[in-house]
N, C-alpha and C. Protein backbone atom coordinates (compact mmCIF):
# COMPACT_ATOMS: atom_id res chain seq x y z
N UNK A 1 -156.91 20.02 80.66
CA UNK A 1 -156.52 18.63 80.65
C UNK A 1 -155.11 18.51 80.08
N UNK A 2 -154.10 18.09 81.23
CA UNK A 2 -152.90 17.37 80.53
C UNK A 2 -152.53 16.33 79.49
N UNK A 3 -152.16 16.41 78.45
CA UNK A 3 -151.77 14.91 77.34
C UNK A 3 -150.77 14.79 78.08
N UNK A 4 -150.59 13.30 77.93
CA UNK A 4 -149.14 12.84 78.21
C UNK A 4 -149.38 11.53 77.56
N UNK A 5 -147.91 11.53 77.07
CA UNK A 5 -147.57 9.94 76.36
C UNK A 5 -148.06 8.83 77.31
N UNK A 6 -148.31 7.97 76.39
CA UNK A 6 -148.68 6.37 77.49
C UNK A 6 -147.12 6.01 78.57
N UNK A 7 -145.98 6.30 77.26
CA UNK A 7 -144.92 5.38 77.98
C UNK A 7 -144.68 6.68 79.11
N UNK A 8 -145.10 8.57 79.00
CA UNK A 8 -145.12 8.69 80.56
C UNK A 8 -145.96 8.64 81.69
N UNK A 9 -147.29 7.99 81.06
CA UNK A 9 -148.39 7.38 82.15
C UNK A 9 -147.66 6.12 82.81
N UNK A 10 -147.32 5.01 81.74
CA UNK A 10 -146.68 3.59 82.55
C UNK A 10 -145.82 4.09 83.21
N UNK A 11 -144.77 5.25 83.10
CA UNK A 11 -143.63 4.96 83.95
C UNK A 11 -144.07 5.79 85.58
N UNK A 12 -144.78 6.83 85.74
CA UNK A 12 -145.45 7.16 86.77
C UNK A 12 -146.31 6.51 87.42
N UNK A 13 -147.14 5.85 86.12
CA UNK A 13 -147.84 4.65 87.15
C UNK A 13 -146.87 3.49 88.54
N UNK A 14 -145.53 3.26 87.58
CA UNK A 14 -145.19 2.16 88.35
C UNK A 14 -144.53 2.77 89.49
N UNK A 15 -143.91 4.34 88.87
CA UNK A 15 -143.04 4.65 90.33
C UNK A 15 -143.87 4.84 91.33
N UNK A 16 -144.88 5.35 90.97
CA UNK A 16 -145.80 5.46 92.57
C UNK A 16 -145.97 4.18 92.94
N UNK A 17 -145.89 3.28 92.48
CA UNK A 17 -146.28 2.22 93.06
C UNK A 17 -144.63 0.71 93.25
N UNK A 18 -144.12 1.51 93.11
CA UNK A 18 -142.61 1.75 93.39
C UNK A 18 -142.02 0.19 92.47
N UNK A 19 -142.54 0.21 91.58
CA UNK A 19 -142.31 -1.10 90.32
C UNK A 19 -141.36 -0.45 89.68
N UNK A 20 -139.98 -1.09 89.34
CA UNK A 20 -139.03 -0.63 87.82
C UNK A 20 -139.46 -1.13 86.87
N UNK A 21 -139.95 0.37 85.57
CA UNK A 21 -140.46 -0.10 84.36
C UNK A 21 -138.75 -0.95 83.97
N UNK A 22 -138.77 -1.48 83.69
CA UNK A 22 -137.36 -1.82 83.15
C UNK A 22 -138.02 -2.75 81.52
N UNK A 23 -136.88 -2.69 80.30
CA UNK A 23 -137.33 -3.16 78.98
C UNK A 23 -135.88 -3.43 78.44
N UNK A 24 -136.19 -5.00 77.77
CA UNK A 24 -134.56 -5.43 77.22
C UNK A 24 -134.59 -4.80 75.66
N UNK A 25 -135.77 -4.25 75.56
CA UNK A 25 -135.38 -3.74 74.16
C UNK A 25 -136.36 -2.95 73.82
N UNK A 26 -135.93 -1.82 72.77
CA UNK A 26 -137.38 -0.64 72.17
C UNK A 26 -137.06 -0.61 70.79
N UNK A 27 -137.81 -0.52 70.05
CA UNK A 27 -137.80 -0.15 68.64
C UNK A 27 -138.79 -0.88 67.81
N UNK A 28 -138.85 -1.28 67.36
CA UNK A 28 -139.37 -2.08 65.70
C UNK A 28 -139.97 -3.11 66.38
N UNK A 29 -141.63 -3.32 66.00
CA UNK A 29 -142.35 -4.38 66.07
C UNK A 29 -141.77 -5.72 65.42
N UNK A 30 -141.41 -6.07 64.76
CA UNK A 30 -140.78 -7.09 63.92
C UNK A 30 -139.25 -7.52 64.52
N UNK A 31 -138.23 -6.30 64.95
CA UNK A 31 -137.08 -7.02 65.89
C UNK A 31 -137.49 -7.16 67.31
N UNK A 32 -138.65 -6.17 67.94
CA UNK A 32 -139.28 -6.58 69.38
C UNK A 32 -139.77 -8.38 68.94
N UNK A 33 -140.31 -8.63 68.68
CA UNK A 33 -140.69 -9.84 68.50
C UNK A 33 -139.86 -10.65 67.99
N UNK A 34 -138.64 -10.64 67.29
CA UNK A 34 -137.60 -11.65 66.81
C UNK A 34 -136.60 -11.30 67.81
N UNK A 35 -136.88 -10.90 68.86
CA UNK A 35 -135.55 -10.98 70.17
C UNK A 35 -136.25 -11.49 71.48
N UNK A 36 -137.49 -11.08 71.56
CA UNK A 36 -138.23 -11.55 72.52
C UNK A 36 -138.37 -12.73 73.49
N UNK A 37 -137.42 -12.74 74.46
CA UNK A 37 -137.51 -14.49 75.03
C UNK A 37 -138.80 -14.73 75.65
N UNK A 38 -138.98 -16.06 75.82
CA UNK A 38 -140.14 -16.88 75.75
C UNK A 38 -140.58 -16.45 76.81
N UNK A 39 -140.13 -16.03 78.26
CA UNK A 39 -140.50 -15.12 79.73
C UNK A 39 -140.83 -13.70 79.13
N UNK A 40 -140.85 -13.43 77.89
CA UNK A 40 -140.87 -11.87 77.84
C UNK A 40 -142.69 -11.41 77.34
N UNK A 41 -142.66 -10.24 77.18
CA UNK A 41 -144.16 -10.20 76.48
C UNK A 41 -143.91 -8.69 75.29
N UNK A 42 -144.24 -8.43 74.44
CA UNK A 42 -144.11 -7.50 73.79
C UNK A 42 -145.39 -6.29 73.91
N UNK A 43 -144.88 -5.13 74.49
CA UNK A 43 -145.98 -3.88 74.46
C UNK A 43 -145.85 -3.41 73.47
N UNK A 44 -146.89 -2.31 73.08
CA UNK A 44 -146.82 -1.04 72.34
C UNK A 44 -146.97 0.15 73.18
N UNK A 45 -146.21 1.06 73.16
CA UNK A 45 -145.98 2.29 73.58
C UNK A 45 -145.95 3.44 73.01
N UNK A 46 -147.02 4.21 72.98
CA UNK A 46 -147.20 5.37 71.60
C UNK A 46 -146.27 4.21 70.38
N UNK A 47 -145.18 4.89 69.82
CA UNK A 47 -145.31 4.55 68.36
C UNK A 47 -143.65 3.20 68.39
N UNK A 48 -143.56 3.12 69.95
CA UNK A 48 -142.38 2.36 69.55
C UNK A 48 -142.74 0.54 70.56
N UNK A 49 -142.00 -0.34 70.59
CA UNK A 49 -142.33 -1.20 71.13
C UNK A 49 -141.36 -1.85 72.09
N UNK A 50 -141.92 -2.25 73.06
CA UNK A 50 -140.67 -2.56 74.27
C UNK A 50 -140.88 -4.20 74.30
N UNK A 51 -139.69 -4.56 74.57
CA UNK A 51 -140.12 -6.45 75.62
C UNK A 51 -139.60 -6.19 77.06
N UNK A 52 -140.89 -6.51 77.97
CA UNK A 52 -140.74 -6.04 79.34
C UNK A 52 -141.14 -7.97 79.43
N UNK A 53 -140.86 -7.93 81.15
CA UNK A 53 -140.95 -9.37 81.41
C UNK A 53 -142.35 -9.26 81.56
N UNK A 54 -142.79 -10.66 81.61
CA UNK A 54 -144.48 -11.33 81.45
C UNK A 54 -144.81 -10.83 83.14
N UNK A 55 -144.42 -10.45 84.28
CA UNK A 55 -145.00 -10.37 85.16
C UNK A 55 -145.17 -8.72 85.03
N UNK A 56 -144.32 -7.69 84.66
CA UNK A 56 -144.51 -5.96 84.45
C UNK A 56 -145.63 -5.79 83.69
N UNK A 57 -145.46 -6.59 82.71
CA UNK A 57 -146.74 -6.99 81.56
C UNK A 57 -147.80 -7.22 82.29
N UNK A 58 -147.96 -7.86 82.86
CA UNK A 58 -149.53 -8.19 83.93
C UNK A 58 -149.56 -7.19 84.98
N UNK A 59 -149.23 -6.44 85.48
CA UNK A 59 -149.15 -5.15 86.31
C UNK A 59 -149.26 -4.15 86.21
N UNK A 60 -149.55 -3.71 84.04
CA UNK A 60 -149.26 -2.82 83.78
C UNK A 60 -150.27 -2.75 82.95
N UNK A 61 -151.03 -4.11 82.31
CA UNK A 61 -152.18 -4.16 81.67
C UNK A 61 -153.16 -3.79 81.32
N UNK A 62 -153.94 -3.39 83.07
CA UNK A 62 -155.27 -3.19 83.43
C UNK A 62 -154.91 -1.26 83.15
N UNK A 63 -154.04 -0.53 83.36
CA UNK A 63 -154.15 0.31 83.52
C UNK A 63 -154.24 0.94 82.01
N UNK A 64 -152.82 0.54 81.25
CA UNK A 64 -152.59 0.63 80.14
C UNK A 64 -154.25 0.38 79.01
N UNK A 65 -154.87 -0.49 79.24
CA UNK A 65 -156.13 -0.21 78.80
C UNK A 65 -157.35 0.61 78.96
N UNK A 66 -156.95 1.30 80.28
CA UNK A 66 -158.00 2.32 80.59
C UNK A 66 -157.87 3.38 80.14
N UNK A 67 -156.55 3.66 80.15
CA UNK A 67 -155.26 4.69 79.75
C UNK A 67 -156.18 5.50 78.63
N UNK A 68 -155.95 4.14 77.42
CA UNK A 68 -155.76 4.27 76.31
C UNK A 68 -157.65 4.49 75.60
N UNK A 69 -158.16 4.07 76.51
CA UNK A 69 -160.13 4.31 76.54
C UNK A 69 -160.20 5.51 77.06
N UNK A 70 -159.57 6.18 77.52
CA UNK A 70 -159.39 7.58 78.18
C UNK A 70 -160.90 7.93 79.11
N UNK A 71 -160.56 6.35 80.11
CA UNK A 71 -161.49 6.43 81.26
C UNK A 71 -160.93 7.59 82.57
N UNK A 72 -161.33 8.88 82.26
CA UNK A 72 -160.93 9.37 82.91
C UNK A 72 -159.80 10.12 82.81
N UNK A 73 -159.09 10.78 83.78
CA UNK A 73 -157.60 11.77 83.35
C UNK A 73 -156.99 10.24 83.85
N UNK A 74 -155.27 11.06 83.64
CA UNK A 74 -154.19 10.07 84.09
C UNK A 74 -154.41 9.95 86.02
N UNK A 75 -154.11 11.46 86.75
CA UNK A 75 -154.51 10.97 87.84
C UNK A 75 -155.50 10.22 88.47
N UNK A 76 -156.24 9.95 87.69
CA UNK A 76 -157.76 9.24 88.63
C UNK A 76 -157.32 7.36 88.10
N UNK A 77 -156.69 7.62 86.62
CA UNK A 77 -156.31 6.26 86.71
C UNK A 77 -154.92 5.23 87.48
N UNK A 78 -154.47 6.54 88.38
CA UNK A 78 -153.22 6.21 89.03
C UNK A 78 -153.97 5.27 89.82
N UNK A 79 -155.24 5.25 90.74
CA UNK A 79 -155.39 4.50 91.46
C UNK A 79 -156.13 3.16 91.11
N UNK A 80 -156.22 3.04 90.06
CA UNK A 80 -156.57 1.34 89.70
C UNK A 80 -155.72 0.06 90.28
């Protein structure tokens, strides 16, 4: 069984499915959230935190929770 970080599950997740992870910001829970515009949503990613827009955020959700329940390997959750 392969480990791999979440943030390189999300970003394979989206290229196959040909989405740009794109993020206006990474670091610190406390400046992710005091920069965060009101269209944005704040993730956690292993140990750092991104603001991706509210629609990547909903696209990236369902998986990111299965991910992380470790329903399964990463490939089988590519196809959710």
């Amino acid at each position: 069984m392969i480990i791999i970080s979440e943030l390189e599950a999300v970003e394979k997740f989206c290229s196959n499915r040909n989405i740009l992870f794109n993020y206006s910001f990474r670091g610190s829970k406390y400046a992710a959230y005091r920069l965060k515009p009101d269209d944005s949503r704040v993730i956690r990613l292993d140990n750092d935190y991104y603001v991706i827009s509210a629609t990547l955020y909903l696209m990236i959700r369902r998986y990111l929770v299965a991910f992380r329940k470790g329903d399964g390997s990463a490939e089988t959750l590519l196809h959710l």
